[in-house]
Protein backbone atom coordinates (compact mmCIF):
# COMPACT_ATOMS: atom_id res chain seq x y z
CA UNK A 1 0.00 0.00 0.00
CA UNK A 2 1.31 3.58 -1.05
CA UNK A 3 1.92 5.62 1.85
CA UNK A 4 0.26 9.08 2.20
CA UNK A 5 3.20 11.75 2.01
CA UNK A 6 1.72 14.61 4.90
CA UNK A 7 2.89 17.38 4.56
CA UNK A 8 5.25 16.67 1.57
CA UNK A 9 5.06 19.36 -1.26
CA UNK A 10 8.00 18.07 -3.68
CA UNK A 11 6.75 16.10 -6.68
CA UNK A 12 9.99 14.87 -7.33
CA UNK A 13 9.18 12.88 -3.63
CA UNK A 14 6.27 11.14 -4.39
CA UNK A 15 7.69 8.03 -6.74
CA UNK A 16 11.23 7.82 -4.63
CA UNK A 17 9.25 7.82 -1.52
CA UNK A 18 6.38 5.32 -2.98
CA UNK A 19 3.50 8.36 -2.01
CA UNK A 20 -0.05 8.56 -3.38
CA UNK A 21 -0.07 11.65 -5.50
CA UNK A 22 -3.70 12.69 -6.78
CA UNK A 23 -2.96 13.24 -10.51
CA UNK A 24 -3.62 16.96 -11.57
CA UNK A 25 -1.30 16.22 -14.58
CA UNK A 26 -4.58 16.77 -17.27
CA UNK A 27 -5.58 19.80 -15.73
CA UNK A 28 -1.87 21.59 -16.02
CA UNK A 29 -1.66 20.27 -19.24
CA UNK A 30 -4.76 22.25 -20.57
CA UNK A 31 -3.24 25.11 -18.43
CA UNK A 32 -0.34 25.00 -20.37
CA UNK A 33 -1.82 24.55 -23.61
CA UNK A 34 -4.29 27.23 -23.20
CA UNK A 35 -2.17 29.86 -22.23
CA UNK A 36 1.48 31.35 -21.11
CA UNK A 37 0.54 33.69 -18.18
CA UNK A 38 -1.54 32.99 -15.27
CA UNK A 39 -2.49 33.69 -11.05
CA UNK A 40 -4.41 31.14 -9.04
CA UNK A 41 -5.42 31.93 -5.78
CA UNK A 42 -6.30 29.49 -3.11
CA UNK A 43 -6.40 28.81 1.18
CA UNK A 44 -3.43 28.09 2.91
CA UNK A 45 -2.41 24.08 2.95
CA UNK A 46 -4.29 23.28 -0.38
CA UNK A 47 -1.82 22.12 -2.85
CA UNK A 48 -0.60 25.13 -4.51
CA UNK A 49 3.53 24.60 -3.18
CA UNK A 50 2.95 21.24 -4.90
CA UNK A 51 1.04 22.48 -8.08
CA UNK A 52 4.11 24.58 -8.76
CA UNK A 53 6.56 22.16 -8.19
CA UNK A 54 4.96 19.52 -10.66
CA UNK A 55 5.28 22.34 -12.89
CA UNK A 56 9.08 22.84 -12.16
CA UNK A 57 9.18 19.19 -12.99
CA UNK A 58 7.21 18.90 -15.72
CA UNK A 59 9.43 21.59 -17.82
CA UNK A 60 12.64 20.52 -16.66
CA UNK A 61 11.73 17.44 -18.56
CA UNK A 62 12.06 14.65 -15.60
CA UNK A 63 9.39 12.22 -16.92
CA UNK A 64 10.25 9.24 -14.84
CA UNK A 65 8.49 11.24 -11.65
CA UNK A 66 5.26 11.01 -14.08
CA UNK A 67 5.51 7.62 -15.23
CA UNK A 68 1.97 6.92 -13.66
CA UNK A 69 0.35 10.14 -14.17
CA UNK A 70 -2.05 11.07 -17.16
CA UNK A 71 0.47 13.01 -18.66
CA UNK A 72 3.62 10.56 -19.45
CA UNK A 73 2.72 9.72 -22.96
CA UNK A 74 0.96 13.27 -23.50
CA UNK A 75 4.12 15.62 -23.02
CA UNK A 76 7.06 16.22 -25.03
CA UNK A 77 10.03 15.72 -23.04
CA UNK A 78 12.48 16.50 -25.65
CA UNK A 79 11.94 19.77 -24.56
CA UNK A 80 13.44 21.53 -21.66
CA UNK A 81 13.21 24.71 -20.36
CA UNK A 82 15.18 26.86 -18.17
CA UNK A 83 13.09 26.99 -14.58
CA UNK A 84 13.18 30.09 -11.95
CA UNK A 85 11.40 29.00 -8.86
CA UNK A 86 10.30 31.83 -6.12
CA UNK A 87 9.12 30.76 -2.84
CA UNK A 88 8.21 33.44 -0.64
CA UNK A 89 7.25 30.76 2.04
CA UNK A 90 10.74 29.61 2.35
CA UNK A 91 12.70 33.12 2.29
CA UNK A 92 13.75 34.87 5.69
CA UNK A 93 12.11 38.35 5.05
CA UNK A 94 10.99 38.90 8.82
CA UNK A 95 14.89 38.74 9.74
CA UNK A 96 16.69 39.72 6.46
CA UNK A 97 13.67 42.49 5.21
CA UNK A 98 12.54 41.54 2.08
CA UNK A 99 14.98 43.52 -0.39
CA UNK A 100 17.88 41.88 1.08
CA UNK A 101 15.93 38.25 1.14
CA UNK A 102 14.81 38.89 -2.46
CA UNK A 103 18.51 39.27 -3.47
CA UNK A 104 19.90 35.92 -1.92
CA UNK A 105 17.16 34.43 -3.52
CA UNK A 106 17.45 35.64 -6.79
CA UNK A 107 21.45 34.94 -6.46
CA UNK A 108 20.76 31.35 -5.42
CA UNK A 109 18.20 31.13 -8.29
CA UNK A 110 20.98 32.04 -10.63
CA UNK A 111 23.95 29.32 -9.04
CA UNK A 112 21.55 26.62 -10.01
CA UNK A 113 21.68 27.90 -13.93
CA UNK A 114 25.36 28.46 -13.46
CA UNK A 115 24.69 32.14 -13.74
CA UNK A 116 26.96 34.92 -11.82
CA UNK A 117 24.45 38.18 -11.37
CA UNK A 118 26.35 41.19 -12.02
CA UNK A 119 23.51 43.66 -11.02
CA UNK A 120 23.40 44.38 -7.74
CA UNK A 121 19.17 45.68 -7.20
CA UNK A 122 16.74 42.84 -6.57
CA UNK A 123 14.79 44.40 -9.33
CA UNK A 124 17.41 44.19 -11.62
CA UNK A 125 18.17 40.42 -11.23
CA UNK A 126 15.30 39.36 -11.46
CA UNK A 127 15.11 40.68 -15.16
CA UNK A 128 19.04 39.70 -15.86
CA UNK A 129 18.31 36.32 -14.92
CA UNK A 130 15.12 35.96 -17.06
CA UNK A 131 17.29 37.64 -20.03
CA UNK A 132 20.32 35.33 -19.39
CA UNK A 133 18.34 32.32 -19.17
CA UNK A 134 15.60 33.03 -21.99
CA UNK A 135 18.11 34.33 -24.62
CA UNK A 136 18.72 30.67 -26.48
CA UNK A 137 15.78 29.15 -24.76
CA UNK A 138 12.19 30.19 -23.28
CA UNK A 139 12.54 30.58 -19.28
CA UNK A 140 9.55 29.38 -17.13
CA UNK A 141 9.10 31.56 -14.11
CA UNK A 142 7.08 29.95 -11.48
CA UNK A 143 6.45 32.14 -7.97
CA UNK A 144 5.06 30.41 -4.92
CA UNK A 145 3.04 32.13 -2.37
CA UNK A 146 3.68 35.47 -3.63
CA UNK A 147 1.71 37.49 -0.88
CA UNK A 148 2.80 36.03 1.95
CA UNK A 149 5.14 39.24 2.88
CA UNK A 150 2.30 41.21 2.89
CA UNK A 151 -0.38 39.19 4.70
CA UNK A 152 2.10 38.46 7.47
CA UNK A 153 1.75 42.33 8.12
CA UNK A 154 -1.97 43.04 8.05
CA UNK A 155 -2.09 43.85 11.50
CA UNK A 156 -2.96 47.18 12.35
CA UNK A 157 0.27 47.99 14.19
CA UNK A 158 2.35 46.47 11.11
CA UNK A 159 0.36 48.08 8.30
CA UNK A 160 3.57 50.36 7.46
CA UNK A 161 5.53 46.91 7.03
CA UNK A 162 2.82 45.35 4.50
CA UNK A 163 3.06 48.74 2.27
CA UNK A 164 6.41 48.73 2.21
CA UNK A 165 6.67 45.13 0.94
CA UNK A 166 3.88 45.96 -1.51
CA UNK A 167 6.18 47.93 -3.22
CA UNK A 168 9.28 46.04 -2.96
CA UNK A 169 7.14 43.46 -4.68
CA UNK A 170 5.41 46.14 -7.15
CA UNK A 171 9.42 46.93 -8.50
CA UNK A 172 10.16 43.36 -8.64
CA UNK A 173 7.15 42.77 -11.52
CA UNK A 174 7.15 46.40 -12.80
CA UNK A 175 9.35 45.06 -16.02
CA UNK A 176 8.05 41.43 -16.38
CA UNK A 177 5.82 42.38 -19.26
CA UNK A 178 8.44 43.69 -21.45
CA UNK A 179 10.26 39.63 -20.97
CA UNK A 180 7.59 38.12 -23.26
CA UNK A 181 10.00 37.28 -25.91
CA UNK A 182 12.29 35.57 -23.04
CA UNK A 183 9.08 33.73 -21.47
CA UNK A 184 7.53 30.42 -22.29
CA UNK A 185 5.47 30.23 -18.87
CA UNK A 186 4.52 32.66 -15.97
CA UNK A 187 2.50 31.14 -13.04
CA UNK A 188 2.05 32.73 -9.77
CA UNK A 189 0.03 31.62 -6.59
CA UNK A 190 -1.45 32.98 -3.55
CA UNK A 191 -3.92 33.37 -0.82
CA UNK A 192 -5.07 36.65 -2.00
CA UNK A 193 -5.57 38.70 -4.73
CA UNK A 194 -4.63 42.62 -4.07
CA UNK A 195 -6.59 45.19 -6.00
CA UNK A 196 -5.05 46.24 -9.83
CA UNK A 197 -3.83 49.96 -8.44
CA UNK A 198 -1.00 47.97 -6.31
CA UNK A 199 0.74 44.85 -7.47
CA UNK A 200 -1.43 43.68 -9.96
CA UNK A 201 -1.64 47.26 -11.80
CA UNK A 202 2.10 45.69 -13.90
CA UNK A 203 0.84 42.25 -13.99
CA UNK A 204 -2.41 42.71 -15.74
CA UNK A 205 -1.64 40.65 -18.27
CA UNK A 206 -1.97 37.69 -15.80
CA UNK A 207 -5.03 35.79 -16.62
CA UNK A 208 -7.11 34.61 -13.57
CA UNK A 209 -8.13 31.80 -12.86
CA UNK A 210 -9.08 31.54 -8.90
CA UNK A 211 -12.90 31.17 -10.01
CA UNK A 212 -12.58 29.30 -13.60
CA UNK A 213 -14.79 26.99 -14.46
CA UNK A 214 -12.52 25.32 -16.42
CA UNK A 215 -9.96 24.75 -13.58
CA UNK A 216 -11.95 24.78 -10.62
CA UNK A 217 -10.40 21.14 -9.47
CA UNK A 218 -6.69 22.39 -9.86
CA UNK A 219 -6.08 21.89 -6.63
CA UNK A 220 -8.16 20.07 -3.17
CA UNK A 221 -10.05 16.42 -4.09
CA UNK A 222 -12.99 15.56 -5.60
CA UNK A 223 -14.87 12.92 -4.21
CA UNK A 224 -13.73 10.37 -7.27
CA UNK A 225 -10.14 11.24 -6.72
CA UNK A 226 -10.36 10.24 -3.20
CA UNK A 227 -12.14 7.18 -3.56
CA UNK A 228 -9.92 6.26 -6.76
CA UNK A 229 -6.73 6.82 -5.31
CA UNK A 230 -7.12 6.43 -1.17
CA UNK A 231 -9.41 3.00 -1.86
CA UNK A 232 -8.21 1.03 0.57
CA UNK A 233 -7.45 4.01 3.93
CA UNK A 234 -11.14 4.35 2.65
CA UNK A 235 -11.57 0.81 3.85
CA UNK A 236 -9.50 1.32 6.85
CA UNK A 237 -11.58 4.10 7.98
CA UNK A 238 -14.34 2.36 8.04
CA UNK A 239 -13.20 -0.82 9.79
CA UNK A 240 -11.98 1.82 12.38
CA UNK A 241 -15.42 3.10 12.85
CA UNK A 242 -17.15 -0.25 12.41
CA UNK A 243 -19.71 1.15 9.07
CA UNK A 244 -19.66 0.19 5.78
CA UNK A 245 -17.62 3.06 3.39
CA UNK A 246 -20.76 4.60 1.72
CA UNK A 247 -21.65 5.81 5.45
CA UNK A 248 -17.85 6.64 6.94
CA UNK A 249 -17.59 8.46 2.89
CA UNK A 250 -20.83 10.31 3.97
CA UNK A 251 -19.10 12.00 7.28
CA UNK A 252 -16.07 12.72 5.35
CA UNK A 253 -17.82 14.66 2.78
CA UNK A 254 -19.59 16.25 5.78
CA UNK A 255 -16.49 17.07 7.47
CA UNK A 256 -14.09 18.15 4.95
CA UNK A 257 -15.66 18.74 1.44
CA UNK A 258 -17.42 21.72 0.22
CA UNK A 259 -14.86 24.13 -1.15
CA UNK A 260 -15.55 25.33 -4.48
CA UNK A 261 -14.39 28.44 -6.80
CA UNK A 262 -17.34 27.77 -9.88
CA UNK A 263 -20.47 26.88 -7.25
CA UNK A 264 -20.17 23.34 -9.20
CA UNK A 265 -17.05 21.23 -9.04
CA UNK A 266 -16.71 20.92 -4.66
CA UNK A 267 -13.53 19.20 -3.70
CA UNK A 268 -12.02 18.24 -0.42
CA UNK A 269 -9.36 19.74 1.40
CA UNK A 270 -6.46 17.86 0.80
CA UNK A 271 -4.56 18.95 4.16
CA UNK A 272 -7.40 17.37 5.98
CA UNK A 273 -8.47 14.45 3.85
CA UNK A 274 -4.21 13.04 4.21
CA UNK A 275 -4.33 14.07 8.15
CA UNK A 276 -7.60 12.27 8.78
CA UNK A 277 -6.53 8.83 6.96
CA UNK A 278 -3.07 9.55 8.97
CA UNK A 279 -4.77 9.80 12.40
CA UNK A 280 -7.58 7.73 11.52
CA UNK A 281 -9.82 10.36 13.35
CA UNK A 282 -12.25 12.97 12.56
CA UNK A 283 -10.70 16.27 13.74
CA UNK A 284 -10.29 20.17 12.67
CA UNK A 285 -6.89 19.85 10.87
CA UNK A 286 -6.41 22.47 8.93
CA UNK A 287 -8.05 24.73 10.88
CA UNK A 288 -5.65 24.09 13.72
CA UNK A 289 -2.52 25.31 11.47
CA UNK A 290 -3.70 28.64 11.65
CA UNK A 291 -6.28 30.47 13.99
CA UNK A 292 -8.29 33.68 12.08
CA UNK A 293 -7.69 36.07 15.35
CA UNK A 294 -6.72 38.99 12.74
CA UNK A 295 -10.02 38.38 10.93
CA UNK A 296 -12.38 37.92 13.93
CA UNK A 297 -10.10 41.59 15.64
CA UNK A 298 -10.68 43.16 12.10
CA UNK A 299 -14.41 41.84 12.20
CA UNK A 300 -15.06 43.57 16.07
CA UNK A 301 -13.05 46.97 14.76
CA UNK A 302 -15.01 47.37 11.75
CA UNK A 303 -18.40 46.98 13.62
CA UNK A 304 -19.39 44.05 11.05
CA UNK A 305 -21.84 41.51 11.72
CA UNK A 306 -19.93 38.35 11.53
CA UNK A 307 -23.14 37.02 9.49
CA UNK A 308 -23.36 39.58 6.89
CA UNK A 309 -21.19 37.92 4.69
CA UNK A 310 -22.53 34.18 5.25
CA UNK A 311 -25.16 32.81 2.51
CA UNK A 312 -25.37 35.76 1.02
CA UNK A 313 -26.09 36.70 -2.75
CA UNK A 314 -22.72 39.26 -3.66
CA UNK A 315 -21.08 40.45 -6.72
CA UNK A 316 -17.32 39.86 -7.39
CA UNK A 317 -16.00 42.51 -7.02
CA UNK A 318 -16.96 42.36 -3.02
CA UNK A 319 -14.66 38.87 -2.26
CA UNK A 320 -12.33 38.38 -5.31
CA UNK A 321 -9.79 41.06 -4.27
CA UNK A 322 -9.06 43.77 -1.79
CA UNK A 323 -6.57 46.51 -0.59
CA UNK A 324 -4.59 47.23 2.12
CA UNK A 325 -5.39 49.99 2.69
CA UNK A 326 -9.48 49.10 2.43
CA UNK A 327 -9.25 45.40 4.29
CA UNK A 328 -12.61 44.01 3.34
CA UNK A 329 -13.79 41.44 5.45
CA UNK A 330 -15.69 39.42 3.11
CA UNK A 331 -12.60 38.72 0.43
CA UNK A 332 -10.46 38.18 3.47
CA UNK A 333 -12.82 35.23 4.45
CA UNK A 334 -13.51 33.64 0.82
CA UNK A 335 -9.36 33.89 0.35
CA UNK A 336 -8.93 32.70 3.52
CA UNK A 337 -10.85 29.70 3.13
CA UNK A 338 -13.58 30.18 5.66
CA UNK A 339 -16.01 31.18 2.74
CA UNK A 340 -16.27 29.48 -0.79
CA UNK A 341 -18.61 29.76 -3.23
CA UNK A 342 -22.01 27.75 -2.83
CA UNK A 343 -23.29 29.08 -5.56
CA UNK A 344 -23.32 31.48 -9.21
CA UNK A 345 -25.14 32.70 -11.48
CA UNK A 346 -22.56 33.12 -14.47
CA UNK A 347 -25.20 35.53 -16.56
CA UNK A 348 -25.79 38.07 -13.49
CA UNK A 349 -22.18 37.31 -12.01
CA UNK A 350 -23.27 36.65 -8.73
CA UNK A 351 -22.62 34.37 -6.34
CA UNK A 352 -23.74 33.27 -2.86
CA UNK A 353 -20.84 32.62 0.17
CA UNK A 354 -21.03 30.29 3.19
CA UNK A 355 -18.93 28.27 5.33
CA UNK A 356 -17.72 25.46 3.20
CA UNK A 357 -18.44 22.44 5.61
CA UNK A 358 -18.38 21.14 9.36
CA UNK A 359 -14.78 21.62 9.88
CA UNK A 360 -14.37 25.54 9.33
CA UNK A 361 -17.97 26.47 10.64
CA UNK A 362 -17.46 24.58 13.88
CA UNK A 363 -14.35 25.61 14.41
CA UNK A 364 -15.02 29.22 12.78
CA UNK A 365 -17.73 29.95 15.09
CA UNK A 366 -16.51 28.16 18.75
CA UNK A 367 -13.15 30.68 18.16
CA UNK A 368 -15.60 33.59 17.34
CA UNK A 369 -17.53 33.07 20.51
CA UNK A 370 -14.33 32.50 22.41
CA UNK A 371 -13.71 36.23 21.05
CA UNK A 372 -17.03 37.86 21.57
CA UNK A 373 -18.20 36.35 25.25
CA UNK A 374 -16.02 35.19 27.69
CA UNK A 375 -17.86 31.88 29.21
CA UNK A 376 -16.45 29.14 31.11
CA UNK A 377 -16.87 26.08 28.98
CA UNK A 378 -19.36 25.07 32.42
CA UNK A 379 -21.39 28.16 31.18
CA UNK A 380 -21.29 27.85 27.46
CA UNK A 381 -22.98 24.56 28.28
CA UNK A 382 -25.11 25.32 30.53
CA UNK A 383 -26.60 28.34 28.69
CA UNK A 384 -26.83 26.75 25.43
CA UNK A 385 -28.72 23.84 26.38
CA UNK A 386 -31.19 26.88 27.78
CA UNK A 387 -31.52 27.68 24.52
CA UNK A 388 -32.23 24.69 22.90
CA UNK A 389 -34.84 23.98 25.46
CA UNK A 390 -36.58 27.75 25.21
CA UNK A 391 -36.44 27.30 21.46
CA UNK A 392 -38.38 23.36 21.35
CA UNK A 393 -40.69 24.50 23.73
CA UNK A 394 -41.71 27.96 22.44
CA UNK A 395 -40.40 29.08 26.20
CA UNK A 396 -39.19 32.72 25.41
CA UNK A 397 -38.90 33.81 28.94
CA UNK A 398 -36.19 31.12 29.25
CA UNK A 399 -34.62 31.99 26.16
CA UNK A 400 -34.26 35.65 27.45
CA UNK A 401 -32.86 34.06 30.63
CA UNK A 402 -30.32 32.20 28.36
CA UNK A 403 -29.40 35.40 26.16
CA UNK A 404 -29.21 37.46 29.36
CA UNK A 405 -26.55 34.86 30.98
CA UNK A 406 -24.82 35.39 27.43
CA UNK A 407 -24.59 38.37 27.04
CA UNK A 408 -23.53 38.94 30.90
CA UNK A 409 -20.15 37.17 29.78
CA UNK A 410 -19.46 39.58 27.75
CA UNK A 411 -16.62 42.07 29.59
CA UNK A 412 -16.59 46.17 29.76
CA UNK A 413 -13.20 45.90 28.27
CA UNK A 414 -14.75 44.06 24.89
CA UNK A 415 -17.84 46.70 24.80
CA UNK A 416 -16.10 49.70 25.51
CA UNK A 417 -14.66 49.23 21.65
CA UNK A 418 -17.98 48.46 20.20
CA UNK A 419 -19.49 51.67 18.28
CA UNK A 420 -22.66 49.65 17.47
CA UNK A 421 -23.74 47.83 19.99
CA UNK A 422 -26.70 46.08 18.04
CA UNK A 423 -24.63 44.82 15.54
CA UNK A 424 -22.53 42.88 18.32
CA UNK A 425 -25.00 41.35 19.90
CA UNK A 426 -26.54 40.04 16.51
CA UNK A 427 -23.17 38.83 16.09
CA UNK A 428 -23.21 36.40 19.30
CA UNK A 429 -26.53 35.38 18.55
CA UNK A 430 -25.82 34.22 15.54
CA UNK A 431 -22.43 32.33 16.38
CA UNK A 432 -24.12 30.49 19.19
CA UNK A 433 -27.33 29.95 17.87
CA UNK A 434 -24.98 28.29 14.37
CA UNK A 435 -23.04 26.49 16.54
CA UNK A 436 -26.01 24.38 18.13
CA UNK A 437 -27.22 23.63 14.63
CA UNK A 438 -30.41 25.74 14.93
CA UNK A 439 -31.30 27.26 11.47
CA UNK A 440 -31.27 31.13 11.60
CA UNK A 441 -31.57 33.94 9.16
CA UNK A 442 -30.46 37.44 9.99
CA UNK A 443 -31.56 40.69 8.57
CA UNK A 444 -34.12 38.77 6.36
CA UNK A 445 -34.96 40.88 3.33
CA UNK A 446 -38.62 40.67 1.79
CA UNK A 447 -40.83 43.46 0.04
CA UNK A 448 -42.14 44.14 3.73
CA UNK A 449 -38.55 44.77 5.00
CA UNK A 450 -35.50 43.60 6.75
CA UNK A 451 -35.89 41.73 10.00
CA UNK A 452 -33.34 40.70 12.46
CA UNK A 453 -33.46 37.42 12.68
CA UNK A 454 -35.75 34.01 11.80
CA UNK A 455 -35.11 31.01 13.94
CA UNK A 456 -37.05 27.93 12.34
CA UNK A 457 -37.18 24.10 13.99
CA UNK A 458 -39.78 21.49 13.54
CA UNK A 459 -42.69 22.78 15.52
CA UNK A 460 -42.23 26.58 15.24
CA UNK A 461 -40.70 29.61 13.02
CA UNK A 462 -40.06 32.58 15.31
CA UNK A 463 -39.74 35.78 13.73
CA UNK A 464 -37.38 38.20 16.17
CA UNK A 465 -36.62 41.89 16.70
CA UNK A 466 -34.31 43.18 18.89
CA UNK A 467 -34.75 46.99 19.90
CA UNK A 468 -32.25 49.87 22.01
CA UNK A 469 -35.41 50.47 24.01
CA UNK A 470 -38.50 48.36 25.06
CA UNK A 471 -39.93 44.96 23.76
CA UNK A 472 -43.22 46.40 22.91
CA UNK A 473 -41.82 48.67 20.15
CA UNK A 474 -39.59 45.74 18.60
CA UNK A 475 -42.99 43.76 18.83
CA UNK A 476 -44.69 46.60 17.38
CA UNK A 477 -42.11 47.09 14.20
CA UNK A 478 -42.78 43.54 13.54
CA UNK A 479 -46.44 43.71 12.84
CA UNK A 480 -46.93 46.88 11.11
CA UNK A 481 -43.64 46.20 8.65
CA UNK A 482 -45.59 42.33 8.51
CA UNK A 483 -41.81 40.73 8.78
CA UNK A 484 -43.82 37.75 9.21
CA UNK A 485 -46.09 37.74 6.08
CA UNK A 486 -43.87 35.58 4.39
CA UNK A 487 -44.44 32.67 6.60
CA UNK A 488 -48.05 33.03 7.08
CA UNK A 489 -48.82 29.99 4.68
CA UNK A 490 -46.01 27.52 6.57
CA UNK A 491 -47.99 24.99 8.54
CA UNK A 492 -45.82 25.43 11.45
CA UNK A 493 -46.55 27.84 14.69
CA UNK A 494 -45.40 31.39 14.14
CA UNK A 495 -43.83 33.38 16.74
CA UNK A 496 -43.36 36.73 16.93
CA UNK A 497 -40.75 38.36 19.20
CA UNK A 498 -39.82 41.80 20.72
CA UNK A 499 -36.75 41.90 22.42
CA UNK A 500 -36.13 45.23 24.70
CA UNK A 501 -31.81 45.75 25.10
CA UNK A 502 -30.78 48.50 27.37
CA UNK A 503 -27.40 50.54 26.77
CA UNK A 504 -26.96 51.10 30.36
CA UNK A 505 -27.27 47.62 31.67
CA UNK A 506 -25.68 46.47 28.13
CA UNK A 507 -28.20 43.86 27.98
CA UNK A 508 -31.61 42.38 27.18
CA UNK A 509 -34.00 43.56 29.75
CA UNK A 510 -37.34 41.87 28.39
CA UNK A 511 -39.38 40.25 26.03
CA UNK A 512 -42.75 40.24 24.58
CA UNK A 513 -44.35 37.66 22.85
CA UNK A 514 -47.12 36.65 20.41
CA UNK A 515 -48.51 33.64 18.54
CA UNK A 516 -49.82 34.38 15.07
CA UNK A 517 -53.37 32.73 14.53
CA UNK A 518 -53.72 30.93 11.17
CA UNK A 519 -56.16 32.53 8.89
CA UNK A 520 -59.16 30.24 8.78
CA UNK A 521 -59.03 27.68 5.27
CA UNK A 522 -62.88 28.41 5.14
């Protein structure tokens, strides 16, 4: 049996060290053949170091790594061309700054070719070497990770640091459209995609192809590739688990698929899928290698309801790229990974965002609420099975009791940077109220109006309205906007809702509550 390879992103590796590699080898191939010059953006841990080094392989012409992949008879290895690799994950730009880390790079790049750099500017090497090395033959220029010196700084205290390398990195492109006549290939990766007046503004030839349809399985699983080539830790798993592979194949996709970039193809993530056959347990792997606390602080600072940008209809232009200067929330969490694309219309360009599966929206949420209230895992328990109790027994005095406990966790020191305080406690709400499975809408839009929130279970859809001020009003703004109209013709119990929240006490102070009579069938 092949052995897994965690963690290993050299292609080169995988047939010396007998690994399972998932073939991609059709997909670059149509890459290649379609075009010369491209950017692909995808999460951290999903395959991109070792997309770009099958690539490195592929052109230096080393077919015996592909002798079982889809491409060995399809390729021309006659042909071999030059190959300039940049990794910005494996360059030491915190201790060196990035000018001086650039230039050993470069310089190394160059011993490789047998090439002695004579200019002595990052800038300027990079373009000698490309010159040098495409003059008798096309050069391939593959970069790695090519953000990663600015996304390490998007703190608000290092902001100065991620300009700076924004235009270190601006120079080092600014002449790599005048090299077409030296280039055969130009592929660059990253987590995100910075807005055309910065980096992108000299590389705008690049074509993009984060949300292709045509390459949305570049990189991460699809269901067949996992079952094709991990058959038999398939089989394993489920002898661990004691259930027959259609049902341990069922959790799996439950756990770790859901990621997709066209609202069609969903694949797995591959950091995950390897971990889980590795540990034989289910577990939140690849959320574990990095924690979102910038995103959750940026989040809080900009007064944004964490739900906003969850299952949500939205344009392009609001997640596909952003600036430094303008961090937008919603393309930090689609780049991220905690977003992907559930859904598109291709004619109106839209497309609706949620959590991609179990794994990031359990694990999303449980570190939000760890960030918004500050409960005892004693408390978290016992207020949420409060909730779950107020909520199956249409008990809404209890569920203000449960809120109340809530939102008493909360501490001065979090509210005294909240400018809206509304907006925060919708925020907790709607983490917790996620997090125990409980279906929930906020700010529900209909021709009567926007609502705060809908909560529907089995027996009852409650329609809710929080107001800085008494319950009767909230209860009142229900009714004559009719935020529960749309409902009317559901079969279940409907439940309308005023809650009263007080700025003083910073909490809810009461609630009011009415049951909407069916209109007679007669």
């Amino acid at each position: 049996m092949k052995k897994l390879g965690l963690g290993v992103q050299e292609f080169s590796k995988f047939k010396k060290n007998n690994l399972i590699y998932v073939d991609k080898t059709e997909l670059i191939h149509r890459l290649i053949d379609d075009g010369s010059y491209y950017f692909l953006s995808r999460p951290r841990r999903f395959g991109k170091s070792l997309l770009v080094s099958t690539m490195e392989e592929l052109f230096s012409g080393n077919k015996e790594s592909f002798e079982h992949c889809w491409i060995y008879d399809q390729w021309d290895w006659e042909k071999k061309y030059p190959v300039i690799t940049l990794s910005f994950s494996k360059i030491a730009y915190q201790e060196q700054g990035l000018k001086k880390a650039l230039e050993r790079l470069l310089c190394r790049e160059a011993a490789k070719h047998g090439i002695q750099l004579e200019s002595t500017n990052y800038s300027d090497q990079f373009l000698e070497l490309i010159e040098t090395l495409g003059n008798k033959i096309p050069v391939v220029v593959l970069i790695d990770e090519y953000d990663k010196p600015i996304i390490d700084y998007l703190e608000q205290s290092q902001l100065g640091q991620a300009q700076e390398n924004r235009k270190i990195l601006k120079t080092l492109y600014a002449g790599i459209k005048d090299q077409d006549r030296y280039l055969r290939f130009f592929f660059m990766t990253g987590v995100s995609k910075f807005s055309k007046v910065s980096i992108f503004s000299d590389l705008n030839h690049l074509t993009d192809i984060t949300i292709s349809r045509h390459f949305s399985g570049i990189s991460g699983y699809t269901k067949a590739e996992i079952q094709q080539f991990y058959p038999d830790y398939l089989t394993a798993l489920s002898r661990e688990f004691a259930c027959s592979e259609a049902e341990i194949m069922e959790d799996v996709t439950q756990w770790y698929n859901g990621y997709s970039w066209d609202g069609r193809t969903f694949v797995f993530n591959p950091y995950s899928i390897i971990s889980l056959f590795f540990h034989q347990m289910f577990k939140n792997f690849w959320f574990e290698t990095g924690s979102p606390t910038f995103l959750i602080k940026k989040i809080k600072e900009a007064d944004t309801k964490i739900h906003e940008p969850i299952n949500r209809e939205v344009n392009e232009n609001t997640f596909i790229k952003y600036d430094i200067d303008h961090l937008n929330t919603t393309a930090i969490m689609f780049q991220a990974g905690y977003l992907t694309i559930k859904d598109a219309d291709w004619r109106k360009n839209t497309y609706r965002l949620d959590f991609p599966n179990k794994e990031v929206r359990d694990s999303f949420l449980n570190f939000a609420v760890e960030h918004y209230a500050d409960s005892s895992p004693d408390e978290m328990s016992y207020i949420t099975e409060l909730l779950l109790e107020a909520l199956a027994c249409n008990e809404m005095e209890r569920f203000l009791t449960a809120l109340q406990a809530l939102f008493s966790s909360i501490t001065v020191k979090q509210l005294d940077k909240v400018k809206e305080y509304e907006g925060f406690y919708h925020s907790v709400i709607y983490i917790v109220l996620r997090l125990l499975g409980i279906k929930i809408q906020c700010e529900v839009q209909s021709s009567f109006g926007s609502t705060d929130a809908v909560i529907m279970n089995e027996e009852y859809i409650y329609v809710l309205e929080f107001k800085m001020g008494t319950a009767a009003s909230a209860l009142e703004q229900i009714k004559q906007r009719k935020y529960h109209a749309p409902y009317l013709a559901d079969k279940r119990e409907l439940v309308l809702v005023g809650f009263g929240f007080d700025k003083t006490e910073r909490n809810l102070t009461e609630v009011l509550v009415e049951q909407v009579v069916a209109p007679s069938s007669s």
